[in-house]
C-alpha atoms as a PDB file:
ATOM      1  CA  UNK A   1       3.254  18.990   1.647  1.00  0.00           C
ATOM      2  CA  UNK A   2       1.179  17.318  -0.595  1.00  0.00           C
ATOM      3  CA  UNK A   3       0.536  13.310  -0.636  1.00  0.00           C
ATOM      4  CA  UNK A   4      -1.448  11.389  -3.184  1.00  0.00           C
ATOM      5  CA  UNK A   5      -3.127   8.204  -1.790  1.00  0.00           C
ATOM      6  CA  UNK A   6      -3.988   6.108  -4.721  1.00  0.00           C
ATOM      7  CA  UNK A   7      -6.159   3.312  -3.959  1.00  0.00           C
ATOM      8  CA  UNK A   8      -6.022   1.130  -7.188  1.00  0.00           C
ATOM      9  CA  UNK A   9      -9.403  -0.563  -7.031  1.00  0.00           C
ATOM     10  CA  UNK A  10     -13.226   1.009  -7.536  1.00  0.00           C
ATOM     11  CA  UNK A  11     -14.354   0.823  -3.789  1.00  0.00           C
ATOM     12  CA  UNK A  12     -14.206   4.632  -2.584  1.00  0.00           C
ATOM     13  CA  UNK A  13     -15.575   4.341   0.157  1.00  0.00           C
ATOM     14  CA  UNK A  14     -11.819   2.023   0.962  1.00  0.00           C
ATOM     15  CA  UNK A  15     -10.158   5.286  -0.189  1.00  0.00           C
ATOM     16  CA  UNK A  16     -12.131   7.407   2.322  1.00  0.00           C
ATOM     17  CA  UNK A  17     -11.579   4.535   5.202  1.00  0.00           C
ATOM     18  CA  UNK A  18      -7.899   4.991   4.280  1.00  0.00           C
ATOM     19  CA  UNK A  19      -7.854   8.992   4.317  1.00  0.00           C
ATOM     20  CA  UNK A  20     -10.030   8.747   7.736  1.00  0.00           C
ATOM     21  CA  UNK A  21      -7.153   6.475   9.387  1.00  0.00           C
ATOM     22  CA  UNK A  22      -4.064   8.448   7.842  1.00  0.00           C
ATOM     23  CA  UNK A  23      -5.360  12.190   8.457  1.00  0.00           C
ATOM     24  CA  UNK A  24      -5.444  12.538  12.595  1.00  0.00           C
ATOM     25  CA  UNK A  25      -1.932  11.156  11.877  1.00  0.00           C
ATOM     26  CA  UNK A  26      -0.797  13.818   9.556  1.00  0.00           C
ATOM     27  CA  UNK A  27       1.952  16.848  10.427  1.00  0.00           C
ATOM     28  CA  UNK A  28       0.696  20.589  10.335  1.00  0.00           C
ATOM     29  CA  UNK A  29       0.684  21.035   6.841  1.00  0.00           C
ATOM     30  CA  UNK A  30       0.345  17.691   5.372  1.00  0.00           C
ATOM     31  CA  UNK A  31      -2.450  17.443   3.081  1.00  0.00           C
ATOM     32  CA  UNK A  32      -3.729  14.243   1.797  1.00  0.00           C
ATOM     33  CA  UNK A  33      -5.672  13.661  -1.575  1.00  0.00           C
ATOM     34  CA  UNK A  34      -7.833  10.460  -2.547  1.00  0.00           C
ATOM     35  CA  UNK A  35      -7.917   8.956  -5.560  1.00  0.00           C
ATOM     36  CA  UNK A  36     -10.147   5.836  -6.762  1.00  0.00           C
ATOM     37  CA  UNK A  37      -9.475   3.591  -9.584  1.00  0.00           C
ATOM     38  CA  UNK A  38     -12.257   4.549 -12.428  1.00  0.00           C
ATOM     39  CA  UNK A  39     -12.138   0.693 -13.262  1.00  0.00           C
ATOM     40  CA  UNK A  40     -10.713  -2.590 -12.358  1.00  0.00           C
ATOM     41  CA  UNK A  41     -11.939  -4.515  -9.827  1.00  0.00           C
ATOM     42  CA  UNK A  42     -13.682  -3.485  -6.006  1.00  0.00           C
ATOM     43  CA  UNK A  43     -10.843  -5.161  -4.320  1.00  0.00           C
ATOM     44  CA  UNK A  44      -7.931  -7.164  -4.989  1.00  0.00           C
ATOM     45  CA  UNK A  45      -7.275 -10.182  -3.952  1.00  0.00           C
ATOM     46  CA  UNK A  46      -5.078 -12.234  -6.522  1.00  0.00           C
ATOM     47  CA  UNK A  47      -1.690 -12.099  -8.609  1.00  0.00           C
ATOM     48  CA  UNK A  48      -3.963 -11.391 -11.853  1.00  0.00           C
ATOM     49  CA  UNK A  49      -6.058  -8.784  -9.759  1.00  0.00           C
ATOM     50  CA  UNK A  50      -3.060  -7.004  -8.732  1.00  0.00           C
ATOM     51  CA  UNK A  51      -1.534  -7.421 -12.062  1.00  0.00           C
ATOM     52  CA  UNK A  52      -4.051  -5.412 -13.764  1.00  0.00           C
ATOM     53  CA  UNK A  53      -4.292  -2.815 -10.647  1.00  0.00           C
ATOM     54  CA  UNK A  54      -0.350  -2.084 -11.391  1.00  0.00           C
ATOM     55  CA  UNK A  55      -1.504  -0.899 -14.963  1.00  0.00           C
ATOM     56  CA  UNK A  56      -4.020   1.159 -13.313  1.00  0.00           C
ATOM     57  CA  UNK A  57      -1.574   2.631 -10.862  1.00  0.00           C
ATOM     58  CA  UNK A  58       0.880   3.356 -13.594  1.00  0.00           C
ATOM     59  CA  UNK A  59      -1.825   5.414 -15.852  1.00  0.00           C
ATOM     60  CA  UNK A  60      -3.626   6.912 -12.572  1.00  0.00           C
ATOM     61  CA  UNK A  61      -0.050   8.416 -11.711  1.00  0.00           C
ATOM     62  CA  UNK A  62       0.800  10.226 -14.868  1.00  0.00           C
ATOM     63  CA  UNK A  63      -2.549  11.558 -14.529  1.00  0.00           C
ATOM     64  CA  UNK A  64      -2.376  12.775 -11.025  1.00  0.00           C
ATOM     65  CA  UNK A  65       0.938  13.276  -9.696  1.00  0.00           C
ATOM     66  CA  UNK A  66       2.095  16.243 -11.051  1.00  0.00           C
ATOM     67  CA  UNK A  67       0.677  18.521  -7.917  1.00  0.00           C
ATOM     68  CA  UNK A  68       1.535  16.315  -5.304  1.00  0.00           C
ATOM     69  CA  UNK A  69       5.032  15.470  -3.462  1.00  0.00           C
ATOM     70  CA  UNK A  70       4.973  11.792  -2.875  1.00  0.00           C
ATOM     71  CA  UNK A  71       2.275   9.146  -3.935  1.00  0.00           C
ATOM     72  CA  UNK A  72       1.352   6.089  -1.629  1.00  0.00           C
ATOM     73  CA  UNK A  73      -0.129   3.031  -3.794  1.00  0.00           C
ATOM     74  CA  UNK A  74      -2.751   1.854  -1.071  1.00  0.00           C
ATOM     75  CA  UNK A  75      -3.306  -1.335  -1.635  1.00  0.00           C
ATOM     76  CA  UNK A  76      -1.429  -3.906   0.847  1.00  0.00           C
ATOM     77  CA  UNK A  77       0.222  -6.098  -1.832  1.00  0.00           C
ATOM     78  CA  UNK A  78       1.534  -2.239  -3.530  1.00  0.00           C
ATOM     79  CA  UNK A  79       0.684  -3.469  -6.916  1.00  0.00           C
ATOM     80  CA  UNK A  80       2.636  -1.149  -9.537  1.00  0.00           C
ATOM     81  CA  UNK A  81       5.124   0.062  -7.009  1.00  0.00           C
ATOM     82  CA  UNK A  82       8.881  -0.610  -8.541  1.00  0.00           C
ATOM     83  CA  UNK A  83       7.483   0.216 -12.448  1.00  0.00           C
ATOM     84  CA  UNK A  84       6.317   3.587 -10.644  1.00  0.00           C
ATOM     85  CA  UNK A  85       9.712   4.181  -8.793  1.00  0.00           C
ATOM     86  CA  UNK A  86      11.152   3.546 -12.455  1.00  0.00           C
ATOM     87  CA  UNK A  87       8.585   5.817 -14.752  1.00  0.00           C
ATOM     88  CA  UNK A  88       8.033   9.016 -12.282  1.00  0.00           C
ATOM     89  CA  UNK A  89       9.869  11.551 -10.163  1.00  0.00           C
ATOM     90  CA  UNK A  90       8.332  12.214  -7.226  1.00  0.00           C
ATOM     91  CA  UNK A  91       8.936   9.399  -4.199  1.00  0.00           C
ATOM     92  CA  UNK A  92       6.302   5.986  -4.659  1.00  0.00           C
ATOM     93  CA  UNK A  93       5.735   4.463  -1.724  1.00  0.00           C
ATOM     94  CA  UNK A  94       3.586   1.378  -1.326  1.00  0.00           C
ATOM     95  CA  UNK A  95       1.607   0.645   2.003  1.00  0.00           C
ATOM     96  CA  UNK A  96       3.170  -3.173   2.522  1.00  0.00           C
ATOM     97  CA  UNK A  97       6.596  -2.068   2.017  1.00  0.00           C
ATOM     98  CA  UNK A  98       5.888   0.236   4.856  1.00  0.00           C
ATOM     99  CA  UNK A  99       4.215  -1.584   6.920  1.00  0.00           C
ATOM    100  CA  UNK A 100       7.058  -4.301   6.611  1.00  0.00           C
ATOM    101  CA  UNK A 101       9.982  -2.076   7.115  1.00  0.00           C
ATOM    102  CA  UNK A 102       8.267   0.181   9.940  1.00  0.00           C
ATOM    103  CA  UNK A 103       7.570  -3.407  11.836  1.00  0.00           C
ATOM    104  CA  UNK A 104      10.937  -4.502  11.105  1.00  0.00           C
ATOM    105  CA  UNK A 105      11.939  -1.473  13.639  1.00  0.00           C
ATOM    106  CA  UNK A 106       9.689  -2.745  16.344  1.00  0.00           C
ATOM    107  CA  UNK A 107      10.695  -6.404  16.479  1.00  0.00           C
ATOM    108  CA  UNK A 108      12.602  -9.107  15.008  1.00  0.00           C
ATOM    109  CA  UNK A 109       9.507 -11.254  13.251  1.00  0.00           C
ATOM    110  CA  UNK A 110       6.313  -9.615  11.742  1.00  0.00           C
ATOM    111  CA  UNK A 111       2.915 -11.244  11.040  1.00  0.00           C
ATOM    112  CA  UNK A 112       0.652 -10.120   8.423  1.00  0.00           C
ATOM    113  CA  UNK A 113      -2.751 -11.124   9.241  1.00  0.00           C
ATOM    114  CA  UNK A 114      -5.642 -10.571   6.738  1.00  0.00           C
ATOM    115  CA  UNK A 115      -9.350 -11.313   5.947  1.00  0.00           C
ATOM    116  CA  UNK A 116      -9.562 -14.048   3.180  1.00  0.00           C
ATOM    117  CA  UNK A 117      -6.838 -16.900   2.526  1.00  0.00           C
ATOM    118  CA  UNK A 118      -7.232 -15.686  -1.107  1.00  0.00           C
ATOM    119  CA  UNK A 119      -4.514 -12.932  -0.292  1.00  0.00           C
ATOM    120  CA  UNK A 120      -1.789 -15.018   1.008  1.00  0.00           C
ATOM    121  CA  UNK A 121       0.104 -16.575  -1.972  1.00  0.00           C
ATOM    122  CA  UNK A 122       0.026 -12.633  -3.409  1.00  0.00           C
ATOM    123  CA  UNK A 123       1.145 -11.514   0.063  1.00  0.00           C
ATOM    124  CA  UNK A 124       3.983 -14.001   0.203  1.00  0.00           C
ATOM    125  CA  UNK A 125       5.102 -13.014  -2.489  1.00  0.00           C
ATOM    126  CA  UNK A 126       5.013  -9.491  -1.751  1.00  0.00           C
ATOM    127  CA  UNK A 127       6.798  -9.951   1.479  1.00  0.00           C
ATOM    128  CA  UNK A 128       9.363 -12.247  -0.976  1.00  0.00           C
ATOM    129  CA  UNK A 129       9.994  -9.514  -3.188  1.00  0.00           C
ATOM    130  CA  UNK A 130      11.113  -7.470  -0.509  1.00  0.00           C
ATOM    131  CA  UNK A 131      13.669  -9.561   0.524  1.00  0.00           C
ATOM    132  CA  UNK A 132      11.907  -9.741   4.384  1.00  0.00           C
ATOM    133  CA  UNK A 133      11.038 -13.575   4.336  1.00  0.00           C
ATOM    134  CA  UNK A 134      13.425 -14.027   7.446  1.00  0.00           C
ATOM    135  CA  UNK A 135      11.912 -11.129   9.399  1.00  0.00           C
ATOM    136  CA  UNK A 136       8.048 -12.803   8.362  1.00  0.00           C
ATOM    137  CA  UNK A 137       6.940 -15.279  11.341  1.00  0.00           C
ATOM    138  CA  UNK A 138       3.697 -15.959   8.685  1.00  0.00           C
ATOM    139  CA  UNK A 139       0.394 -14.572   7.035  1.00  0.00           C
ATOM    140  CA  UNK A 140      -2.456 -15.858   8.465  1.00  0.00           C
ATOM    141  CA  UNK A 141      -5.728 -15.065   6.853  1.00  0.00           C
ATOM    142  CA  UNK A 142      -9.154 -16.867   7.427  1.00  0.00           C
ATOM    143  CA  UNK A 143     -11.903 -16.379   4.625  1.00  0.00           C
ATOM    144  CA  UNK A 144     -15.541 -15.904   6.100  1.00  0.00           C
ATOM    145  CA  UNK A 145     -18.408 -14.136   4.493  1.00  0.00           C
ATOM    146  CA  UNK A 146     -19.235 -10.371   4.318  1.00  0.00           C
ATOM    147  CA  UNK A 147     -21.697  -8.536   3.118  1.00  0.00           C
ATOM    148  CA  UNK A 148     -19.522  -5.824   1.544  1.00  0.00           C
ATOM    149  CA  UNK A 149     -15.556  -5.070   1.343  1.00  0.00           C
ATOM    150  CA  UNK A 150     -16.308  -1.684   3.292  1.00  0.00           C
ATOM    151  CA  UNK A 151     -18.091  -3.909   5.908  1.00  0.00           C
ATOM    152  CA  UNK A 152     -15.143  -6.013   6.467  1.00  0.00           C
ATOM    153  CA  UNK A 153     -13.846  -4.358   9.791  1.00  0.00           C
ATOM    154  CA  UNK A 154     -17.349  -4.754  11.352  1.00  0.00           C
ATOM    155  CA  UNK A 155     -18.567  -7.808  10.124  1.00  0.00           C
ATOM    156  CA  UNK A 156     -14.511  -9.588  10.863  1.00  0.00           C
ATOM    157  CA  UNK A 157     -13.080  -7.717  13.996  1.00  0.00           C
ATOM    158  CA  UNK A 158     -13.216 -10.489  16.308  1.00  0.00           C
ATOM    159  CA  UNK A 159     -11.931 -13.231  13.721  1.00  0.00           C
ATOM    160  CA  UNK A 160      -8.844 -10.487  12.666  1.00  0.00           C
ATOM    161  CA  UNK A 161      -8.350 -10.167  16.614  1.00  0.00           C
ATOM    162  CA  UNK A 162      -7.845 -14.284  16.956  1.00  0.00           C
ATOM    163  CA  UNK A 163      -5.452 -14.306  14.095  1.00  0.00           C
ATOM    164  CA  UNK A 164      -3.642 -11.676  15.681  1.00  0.00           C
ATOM    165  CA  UNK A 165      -3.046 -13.633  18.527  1.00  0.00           C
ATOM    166  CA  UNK A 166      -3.028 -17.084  17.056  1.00  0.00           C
ATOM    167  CA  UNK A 167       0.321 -15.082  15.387  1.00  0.00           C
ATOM    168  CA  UNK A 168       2.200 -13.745  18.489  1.00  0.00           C
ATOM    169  CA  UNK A 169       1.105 -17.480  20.350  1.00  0.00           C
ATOM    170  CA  UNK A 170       1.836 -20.108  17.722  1.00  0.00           C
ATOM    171  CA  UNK A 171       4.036 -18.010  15.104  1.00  0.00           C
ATOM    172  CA  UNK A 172       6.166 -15.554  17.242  1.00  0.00           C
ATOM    173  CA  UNK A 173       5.044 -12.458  15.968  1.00  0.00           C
ATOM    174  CA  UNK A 174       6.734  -9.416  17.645  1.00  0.00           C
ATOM    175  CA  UNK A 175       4.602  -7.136  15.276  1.00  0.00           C
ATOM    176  CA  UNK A 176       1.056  -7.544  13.746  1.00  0.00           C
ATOM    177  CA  UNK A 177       0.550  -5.693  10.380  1.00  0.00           C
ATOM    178  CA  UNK A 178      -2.886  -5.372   9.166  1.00  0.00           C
ATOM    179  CA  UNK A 179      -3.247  -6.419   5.469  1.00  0.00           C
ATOM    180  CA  UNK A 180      -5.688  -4.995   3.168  1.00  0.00           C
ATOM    181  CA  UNK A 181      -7.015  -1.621   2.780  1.00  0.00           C
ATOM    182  CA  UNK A 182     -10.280  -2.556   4.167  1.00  0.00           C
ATOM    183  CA  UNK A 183      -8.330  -3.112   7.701  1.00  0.00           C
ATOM    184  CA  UNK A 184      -7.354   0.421   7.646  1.00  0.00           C
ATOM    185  CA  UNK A 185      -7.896   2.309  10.938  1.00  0.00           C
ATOM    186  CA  UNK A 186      -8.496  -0.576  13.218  1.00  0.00           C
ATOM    187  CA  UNK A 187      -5.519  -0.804  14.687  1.00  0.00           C
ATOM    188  CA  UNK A 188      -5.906   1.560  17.897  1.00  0.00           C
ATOM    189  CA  UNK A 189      -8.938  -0.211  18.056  1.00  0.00           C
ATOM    190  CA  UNK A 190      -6.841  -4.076  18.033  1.00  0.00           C
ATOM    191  CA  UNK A 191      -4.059  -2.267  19.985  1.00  0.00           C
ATOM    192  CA  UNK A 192      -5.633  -3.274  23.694  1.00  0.00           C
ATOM    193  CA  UNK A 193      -6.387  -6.697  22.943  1.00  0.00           C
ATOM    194  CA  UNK A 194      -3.132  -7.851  20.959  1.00  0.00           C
ATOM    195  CA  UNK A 195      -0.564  -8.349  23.129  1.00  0.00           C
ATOM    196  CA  UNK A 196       2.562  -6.798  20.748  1.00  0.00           C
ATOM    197  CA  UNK A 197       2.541  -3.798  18.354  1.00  0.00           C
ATOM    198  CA  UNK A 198      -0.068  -3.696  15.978  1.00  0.00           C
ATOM    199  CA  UNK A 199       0.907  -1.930  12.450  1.00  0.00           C
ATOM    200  CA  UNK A 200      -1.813   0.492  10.221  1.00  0.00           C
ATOM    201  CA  UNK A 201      -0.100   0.022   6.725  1.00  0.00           C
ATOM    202  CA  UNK A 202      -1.671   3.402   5.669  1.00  0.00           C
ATOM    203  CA  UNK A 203      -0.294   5.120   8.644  1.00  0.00           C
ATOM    204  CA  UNK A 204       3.425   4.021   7.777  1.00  0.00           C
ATOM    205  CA  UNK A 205       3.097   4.581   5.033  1.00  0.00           C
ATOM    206  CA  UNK A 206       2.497   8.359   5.362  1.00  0.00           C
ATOM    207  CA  UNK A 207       4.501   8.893   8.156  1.00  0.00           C
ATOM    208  CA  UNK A 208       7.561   7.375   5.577  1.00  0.00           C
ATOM    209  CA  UNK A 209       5.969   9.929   2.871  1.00  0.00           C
ATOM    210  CA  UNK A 210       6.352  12.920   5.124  1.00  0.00           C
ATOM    211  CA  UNK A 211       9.666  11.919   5.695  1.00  0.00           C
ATOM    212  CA  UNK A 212      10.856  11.260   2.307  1.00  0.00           C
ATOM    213  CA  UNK A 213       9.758  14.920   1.072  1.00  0.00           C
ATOM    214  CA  UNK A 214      11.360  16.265   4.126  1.00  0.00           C
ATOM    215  CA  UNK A 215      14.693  14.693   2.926  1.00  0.00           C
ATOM    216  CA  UNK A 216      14.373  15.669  -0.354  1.00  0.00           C
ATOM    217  CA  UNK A 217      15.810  12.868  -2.178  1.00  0.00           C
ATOM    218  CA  UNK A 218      17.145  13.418  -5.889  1.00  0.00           C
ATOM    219  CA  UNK A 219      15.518  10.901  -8.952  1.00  0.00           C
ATOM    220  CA  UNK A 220      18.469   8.855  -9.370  1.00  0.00           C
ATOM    221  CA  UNK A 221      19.865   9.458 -13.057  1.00  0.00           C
ATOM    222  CA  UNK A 222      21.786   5.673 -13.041  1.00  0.00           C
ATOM    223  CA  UNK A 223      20.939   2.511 -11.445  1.00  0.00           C
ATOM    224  CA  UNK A 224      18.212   0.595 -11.569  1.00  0.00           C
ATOM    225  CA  UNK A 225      15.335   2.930 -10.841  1.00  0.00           C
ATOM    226  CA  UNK A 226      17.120   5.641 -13.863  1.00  0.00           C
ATOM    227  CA  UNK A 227      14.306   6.440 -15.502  1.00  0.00           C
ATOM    228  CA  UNK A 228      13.668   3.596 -18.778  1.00  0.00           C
ATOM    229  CA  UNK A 229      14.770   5.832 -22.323  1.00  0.00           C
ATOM    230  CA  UNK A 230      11.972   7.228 -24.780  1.00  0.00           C
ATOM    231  CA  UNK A 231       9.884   4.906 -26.903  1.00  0.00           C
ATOM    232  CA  UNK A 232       6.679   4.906 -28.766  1.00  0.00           C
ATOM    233  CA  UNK A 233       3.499   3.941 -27.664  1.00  0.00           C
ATOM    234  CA  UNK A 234       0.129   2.939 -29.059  1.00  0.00           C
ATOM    235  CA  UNK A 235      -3.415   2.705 -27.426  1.00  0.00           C
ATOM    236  CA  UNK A 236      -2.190   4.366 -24.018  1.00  0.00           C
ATOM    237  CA  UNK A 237      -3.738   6.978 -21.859  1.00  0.00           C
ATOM    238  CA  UNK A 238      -2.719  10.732 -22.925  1.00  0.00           C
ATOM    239  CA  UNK A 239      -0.652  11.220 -19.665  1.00  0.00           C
ATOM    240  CA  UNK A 240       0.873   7.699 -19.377  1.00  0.00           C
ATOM    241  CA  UNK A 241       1.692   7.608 -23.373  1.00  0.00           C
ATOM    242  CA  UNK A 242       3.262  11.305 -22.933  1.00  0.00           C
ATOM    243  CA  UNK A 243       5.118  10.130 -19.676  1.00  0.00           C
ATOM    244  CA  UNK A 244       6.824   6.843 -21.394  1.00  0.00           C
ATOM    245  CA  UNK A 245       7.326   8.739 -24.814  1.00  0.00           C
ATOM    246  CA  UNK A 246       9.224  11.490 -22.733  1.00  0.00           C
ATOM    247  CA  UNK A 247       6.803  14.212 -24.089  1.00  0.00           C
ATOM    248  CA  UNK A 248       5.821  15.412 -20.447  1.00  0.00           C
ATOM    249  CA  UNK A 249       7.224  18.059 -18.405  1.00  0.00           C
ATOM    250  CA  UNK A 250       9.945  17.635 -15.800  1.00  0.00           C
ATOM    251  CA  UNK A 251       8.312  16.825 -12.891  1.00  0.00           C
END
């Protein structure tokens, strides 16, 4: 089995945090291949941000998907996610969908907790489009200074460890999901001094890859994720103009 992880901004070294978090985690068999966004912005932070990073997904996926099984869009706020459940094949997962639903099976009320208050309006929205607003006790994010977005973890643990709590003491958090990609693999780290489950968006969100492919669902034909009829384009990438213009083979 064969998973793209797509991170949508231009910070590899967040891609290799992510692939260094998700691969211990992996079945026999599974293998997982990075991909960083050749432009765009180091992380995202903002509707507008993750507007353009959805582009980005969209062209990085007609690219790149056509040797892979599944595709995880890791970036929290899974910027891109329903156009790319609409335009490909293969199953599009995005890690805060993941992270939400997996949550949703360890308690009633999830908090997302993140590292700069910047995120939370896009986050909110994110958890709105979902439909999960009555399963979200409340984002809590607190912005302080770091060096570099692949420094977060180090420079932020102790302030991501009091929101944590602050959300399972004031808010009534059952579950804690870590938001951002920079967050990725601290959770076993979090796990002995947060007193409920603490969620790895990247993690679910490969574990719900792995068992997608296993069950081998069919691209629906009707509905509202058919895929959109043939139509011209102008100025696009080769593989994203081909993909739209229905020029591209099955996948």
């Amino acid at each position: 089995m064969r998973l793209l992880v797509l991170n949508p901004n231009t910070t590899d070294a967040v891609t290799q945090m992510l692939l260094a978090a998700a691969r211990p985690t992996v079945a026999p068999g599974t293998v997982l291949t990075g991909l960083t966004a050749p432009r765009g912005v180091p992380y995202i932070a903002s509707r507008s941000e993750a507007q353009l990073a959805g582009a980005l997904t969209l062209e990085m996926l007609a690219e790149h998907q056509g040797d892979h099984d599944a595709a995880i869009i890791a970036a929290f706020g899974d910027p891109g996610l329903l156009p790319a459940r609409e335009l490909f094949d293969l199953p599009v997962l995005g890690m805060a969908e993941a992270a939400m639903l997996t949550a949703c099976t360890l308690g009633q009320r999830f908090s997302i907790v993140t590292f700069t208050t910047t995120m939370a309006n896009w986050y909110q929205d994110t958890v709105d489009a979902y439909r999960l607003s009555g399963r979200c006790a409340g984002i809590r994010a607190r912005s302080l200074p770091f060096t570099a977005i692949e420094n977060v973890q180090a420079e932020m643990e102790q302030a991501i460890v009091a929101l944590a709590c602050e959300a399972v003491e004031e808010d009534g958090a059952d579950v804690v999901i870590l938001g951002g990609a920079p967050l990725a693999g601290m959770a076993p780290r979090l796990r002995a001094q947060v007193p409920v489950p603490v969620v790895d968006p990247i993690v679910a969100a490969v574990k719900m890859a792995e068992g997608l492919v296993t069950l081998a669902p069919r691209k629906p034909v009707r509905g509202r994720f058919s895929r959109p009829p043939a139509k011209p384009t102008t100025g696009l990438s080769p593989a994203l103009a081909a993909r739209i213009e229905h020029r591209d083979a099955a996948q």
